[in-house]
C-alpha atoms as a PDB file:
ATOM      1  CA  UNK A   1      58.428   1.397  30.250  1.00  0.00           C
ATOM      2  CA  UNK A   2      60.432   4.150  30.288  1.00  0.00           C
ATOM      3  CA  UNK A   3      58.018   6.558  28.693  1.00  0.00           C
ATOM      4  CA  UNK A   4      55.634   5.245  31.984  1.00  0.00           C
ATOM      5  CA  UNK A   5      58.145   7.475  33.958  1.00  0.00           C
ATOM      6  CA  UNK A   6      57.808  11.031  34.796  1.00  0.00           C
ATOM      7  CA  UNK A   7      61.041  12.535  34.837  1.00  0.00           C
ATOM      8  CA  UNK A   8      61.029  16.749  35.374  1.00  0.00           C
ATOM      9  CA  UNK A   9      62.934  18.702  32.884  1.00  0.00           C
ATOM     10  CA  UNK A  10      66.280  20.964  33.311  1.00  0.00           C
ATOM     11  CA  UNK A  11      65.583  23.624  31.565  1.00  0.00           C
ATOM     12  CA  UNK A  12      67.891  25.565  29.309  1.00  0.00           C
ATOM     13  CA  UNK A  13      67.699  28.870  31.467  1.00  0.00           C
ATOM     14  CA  UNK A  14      70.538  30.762  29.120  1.00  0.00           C
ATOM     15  CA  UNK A  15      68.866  29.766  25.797  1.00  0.00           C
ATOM     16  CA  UNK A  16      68.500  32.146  22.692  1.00  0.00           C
ATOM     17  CA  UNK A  17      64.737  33.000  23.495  1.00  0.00           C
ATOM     18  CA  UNK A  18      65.113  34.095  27.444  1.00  0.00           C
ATOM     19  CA  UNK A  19      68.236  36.068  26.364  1.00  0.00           C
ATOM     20  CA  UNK A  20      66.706  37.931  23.536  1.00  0.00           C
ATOM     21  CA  UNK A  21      63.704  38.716  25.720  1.00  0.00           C
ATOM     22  CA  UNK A  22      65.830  40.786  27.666  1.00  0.00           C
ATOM     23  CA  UNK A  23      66.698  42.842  25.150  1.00  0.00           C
ATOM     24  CA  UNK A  24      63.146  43.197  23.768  1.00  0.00           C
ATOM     25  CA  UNK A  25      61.341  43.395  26.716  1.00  0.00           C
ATOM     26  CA  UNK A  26      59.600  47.115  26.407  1.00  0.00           C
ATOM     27  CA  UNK A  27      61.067  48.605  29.945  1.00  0.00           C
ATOM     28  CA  UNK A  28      64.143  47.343  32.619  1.00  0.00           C
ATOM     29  CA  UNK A  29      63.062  44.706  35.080  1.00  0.00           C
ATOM     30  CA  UNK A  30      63.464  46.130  38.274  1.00  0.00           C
ATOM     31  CA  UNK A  31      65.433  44.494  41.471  1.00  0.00           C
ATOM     32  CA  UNK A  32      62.421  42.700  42.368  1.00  0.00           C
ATOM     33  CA  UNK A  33      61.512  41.479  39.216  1.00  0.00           C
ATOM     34  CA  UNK A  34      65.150  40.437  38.164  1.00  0.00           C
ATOM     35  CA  UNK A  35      65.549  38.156  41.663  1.00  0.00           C
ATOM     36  CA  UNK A  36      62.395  36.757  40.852  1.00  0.00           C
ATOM     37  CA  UNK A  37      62.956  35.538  37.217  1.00  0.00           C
ATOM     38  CA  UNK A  38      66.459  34.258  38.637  1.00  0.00           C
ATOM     39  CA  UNK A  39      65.096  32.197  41.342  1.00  0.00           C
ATOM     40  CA  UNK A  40      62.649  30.541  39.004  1.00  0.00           C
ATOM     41  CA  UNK A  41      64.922  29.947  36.455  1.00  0.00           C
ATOM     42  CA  UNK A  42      67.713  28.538  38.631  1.00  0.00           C
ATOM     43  CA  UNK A  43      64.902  26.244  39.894  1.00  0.00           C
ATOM     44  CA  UNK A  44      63.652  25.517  36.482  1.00  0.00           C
ATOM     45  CA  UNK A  45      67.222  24.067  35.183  1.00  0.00           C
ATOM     46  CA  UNK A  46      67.283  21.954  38.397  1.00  0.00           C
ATOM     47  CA  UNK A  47      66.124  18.117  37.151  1.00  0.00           C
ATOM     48  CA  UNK A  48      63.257  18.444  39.543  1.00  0.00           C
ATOM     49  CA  UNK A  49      59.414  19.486  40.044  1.00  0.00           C
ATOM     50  CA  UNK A  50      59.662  23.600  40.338  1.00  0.00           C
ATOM     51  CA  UNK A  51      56.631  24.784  42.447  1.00  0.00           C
ATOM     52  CA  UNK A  52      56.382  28.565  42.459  1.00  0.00           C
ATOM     53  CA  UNK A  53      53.818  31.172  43.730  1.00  0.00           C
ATOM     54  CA  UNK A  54      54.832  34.470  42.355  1.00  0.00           C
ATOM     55  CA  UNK A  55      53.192  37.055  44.340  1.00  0.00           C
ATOM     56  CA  UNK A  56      52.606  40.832  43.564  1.00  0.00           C
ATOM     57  CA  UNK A  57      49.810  43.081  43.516  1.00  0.00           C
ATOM     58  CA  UNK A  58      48.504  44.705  39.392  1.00  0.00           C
ATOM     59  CA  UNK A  59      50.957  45.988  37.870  1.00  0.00           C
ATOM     60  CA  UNK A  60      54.415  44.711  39.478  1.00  0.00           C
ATOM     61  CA  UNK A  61      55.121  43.051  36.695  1.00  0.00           C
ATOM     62  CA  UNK A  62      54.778  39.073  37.365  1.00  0.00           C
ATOM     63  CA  UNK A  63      53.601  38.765  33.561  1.00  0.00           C
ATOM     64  CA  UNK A  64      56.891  39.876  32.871  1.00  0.00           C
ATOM     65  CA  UNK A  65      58.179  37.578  34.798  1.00  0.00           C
ATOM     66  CA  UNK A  66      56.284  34.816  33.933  1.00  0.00           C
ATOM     67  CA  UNK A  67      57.137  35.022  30.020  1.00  0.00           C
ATOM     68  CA  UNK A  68      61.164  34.597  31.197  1.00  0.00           C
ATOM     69  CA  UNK A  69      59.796  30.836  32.422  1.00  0.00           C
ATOM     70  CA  UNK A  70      57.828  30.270  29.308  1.00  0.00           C
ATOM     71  CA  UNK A  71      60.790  31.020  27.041  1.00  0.00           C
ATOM     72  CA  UNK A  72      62.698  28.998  29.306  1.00  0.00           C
ATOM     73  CA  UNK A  73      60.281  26.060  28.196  1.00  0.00           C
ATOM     74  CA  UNK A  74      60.471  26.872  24.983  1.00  0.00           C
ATOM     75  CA  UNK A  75      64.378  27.120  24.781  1.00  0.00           C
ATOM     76  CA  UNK A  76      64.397  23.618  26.099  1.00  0.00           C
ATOM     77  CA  UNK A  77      62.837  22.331  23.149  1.00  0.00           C
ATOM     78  CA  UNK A  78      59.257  21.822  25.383  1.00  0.00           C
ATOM     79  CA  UNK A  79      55.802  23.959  25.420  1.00  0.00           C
ATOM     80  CA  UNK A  80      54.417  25.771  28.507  1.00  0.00           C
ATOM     81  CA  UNK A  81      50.894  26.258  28.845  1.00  0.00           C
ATOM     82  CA  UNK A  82      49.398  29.440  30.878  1.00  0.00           C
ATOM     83  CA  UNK A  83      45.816  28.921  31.794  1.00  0.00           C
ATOM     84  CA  UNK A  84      44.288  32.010  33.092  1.00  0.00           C
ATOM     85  CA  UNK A  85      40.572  32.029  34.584  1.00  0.00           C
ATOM     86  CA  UNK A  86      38.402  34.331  32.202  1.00  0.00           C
ATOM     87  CA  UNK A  87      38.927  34.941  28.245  1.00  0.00           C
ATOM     88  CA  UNK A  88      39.416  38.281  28.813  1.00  0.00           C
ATOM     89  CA  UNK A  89      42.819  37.631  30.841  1.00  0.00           C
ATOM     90  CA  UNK A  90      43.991  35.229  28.972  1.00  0.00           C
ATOM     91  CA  UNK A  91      43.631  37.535  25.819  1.00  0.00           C
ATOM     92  CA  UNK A  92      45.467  40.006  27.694  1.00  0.00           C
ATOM     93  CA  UNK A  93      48.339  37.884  27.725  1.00  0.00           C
ATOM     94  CA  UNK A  94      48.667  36.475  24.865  1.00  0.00           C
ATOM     95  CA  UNK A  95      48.583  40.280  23.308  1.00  0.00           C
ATOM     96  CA  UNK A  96      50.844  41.806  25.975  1.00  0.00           C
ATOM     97  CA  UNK A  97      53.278  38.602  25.746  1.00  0.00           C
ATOM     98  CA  UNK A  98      52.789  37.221  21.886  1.00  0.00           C
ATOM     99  CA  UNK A  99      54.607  40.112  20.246  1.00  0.00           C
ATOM    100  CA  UNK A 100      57.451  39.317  22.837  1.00  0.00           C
ATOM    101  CA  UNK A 101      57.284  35.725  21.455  1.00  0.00           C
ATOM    102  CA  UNK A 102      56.990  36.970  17.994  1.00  0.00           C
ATOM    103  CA  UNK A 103      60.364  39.189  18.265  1.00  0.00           C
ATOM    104  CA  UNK A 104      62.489  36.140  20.244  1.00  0.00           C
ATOM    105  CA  UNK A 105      60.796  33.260  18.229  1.00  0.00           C
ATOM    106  CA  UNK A 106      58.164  31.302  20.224  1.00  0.00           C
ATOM    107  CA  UNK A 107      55.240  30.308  18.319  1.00  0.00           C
ATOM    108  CA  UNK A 108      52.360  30.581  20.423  1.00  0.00           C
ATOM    109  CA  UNK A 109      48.340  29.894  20.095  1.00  0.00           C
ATOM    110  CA  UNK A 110      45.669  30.935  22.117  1.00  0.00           C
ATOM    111  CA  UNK A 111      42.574  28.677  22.809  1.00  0.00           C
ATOM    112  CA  UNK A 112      39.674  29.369  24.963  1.00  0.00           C
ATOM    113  CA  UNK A 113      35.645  28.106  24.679  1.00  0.00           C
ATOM    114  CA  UNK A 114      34.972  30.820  22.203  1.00  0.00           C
ATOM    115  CA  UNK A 115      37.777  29.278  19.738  1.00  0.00           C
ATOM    116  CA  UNK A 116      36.006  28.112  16.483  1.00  0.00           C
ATOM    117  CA  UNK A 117      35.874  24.324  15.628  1.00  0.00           C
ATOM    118  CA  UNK A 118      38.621  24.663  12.731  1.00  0.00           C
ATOM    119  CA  UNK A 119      40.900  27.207  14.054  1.00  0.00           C
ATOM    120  CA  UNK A 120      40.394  24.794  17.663  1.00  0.00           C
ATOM    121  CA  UNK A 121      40.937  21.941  15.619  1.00  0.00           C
ATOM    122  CA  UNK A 122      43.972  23.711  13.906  1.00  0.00           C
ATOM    123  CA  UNK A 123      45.698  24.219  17.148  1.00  0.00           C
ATOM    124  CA  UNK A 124      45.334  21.212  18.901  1.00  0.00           C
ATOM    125  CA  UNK A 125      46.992  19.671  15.537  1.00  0.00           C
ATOM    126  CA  UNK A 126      49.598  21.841  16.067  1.00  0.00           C
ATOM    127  CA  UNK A 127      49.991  21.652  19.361  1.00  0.00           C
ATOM    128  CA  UNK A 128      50.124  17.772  19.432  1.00  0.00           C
ATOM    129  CA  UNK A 129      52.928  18.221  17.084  1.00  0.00           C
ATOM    130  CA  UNK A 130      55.180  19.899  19.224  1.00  0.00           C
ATOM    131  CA  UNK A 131      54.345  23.088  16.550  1.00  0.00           C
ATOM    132  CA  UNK A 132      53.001  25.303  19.050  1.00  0.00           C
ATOM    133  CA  UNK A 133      55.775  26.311  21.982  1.00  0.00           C
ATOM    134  CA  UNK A 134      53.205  28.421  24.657  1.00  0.00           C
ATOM    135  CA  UNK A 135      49.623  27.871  24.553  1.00  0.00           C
ATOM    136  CA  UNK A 136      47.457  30.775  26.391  1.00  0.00           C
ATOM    137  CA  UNK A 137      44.121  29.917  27.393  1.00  0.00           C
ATOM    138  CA  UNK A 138      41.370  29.354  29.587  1.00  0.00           C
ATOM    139  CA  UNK A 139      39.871  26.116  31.448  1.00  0.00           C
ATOM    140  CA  UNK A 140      39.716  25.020  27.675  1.00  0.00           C
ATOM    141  CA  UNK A 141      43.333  23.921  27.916  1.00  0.00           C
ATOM    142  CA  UNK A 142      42.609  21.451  30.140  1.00  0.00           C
ATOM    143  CA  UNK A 143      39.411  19.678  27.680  1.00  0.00           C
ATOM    144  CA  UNK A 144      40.755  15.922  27.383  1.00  0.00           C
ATOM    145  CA  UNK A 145      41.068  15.985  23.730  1.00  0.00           C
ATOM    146  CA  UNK A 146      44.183  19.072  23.998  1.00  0.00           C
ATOM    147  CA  UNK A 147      46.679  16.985  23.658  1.00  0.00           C
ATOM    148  CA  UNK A 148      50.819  18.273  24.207  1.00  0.00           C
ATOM    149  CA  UNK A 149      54.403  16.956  22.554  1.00  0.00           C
ATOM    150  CA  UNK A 150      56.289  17.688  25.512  1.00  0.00           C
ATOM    151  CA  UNK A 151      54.543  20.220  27.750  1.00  0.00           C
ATOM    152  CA  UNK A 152      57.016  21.074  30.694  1.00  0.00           C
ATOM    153  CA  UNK A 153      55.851  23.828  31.918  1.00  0.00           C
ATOM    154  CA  UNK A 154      52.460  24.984  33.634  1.00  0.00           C
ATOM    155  CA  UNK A 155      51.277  28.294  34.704  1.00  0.00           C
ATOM    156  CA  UNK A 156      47.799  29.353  36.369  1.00  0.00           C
ATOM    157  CA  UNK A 157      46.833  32.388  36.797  1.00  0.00           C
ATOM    158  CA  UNK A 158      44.975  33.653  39.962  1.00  0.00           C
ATOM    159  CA  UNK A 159      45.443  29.830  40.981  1.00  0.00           C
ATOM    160  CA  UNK A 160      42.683  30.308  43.508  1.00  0.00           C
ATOM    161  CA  UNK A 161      39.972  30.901  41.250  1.00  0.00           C
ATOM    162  CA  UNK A 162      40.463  27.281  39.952  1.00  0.00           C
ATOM    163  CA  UNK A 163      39.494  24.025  41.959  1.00  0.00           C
ATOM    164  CA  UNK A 164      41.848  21.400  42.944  1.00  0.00           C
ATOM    165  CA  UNK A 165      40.764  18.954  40.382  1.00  0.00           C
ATOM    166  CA  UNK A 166      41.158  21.727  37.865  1.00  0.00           C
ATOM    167  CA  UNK A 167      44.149  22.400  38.588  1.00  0.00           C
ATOM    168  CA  UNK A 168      45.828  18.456  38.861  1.00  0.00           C
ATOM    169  CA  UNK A 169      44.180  18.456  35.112  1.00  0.00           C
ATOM    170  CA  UNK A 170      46.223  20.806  34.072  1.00  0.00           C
ATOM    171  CA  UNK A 171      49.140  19.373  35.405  1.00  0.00           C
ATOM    172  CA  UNK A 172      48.486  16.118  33.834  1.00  0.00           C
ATOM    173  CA  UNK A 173      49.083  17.727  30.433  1.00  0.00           C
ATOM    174  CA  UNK A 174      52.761  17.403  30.898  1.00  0.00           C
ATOM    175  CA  UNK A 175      55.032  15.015  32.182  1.00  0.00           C
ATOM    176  CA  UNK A 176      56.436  16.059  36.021  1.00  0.00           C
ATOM    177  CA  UNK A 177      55.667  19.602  34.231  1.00  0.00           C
ATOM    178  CA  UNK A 178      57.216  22.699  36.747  1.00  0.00           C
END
């Protein structure tokens, strides 16, 4: 079958979203940060598995970088996932990076283990419908029951404070997912 396939995505690295998010974005990307969103987006639009460790100490700005990737996703007509490792992170970014995604317009959830049942149940409905474009979270993204459309894109946070098997699950939520 066809659908048995995994077959990576070329993104759409010029799309509406990524563009806008330049203008929105609350301060200039400096050299560092501009090479590094262009290297992962010309890898992105290549049909093939993107595997990227952005490096950088607090506060150089790889969030920044990271949301140019997830509206890259997004612009491609897929979802991107970003698990981070505690509830408190991944609350972090879905506040520093959801009004971003409000101004360019991603819709975006967040779901961790102290979601509710119904607003849990809410977004995996959602989500499963190809409703929800970036899904923040923590390990909770990776339950067996959260369920993507088209989920192209992956991104863990601190990537070393969550085991192998972990780490494959969240792969497994897309198909050949960068």
């Amino acid at each position: 079958h066809l659908s048995d396939q995994h077959i990576p995505v070329a993104h759409t690295t010029d799309g509406p979203a990524v563009l806008k998010l330049f203008e929105v974005m609350p301060f200039a990307l400096t050299q560092d940060q501009m090479q590094a969103v262009s290297e992962i987006l010309a890898n992105m639009a290549k049909p093939a598995c993107a595997n990227h460790l952005l490096l950088g100490d607090v506060g150089t700005g790889k969030t920044a970088v990271t949301a140019f990737a997830l509206a890259a996703a997004a612009d491609s007509g897929n979802q991107a996932v970003m698990m981070a490792p505690t509830e408190v992170l991944a609350r972090q970014y879905s506040q520093s990076l959801g009004s971003l995604f409000d101004q360019v317009g991603i819709s975006w959830a967040i779901l961790t283990g102290a979601t509710s049942a119904s607003e849990r149940a809410d977004i995996l409905q959602l989500l499963a419908a190809g409703e929800i474009q970036v899904l923040f979270g923590t390990h909770a993204v990776i339950e067996p029951d959260v369920v993507f459309c088209a989920c192209s894109l992956c991104v863990i946070d601190e990537q070393q404070r969550f085991g192998v098997e972990q780490r494959a699950r969240l792969l497994e939520k897309g198909s050949a997912p960068d």
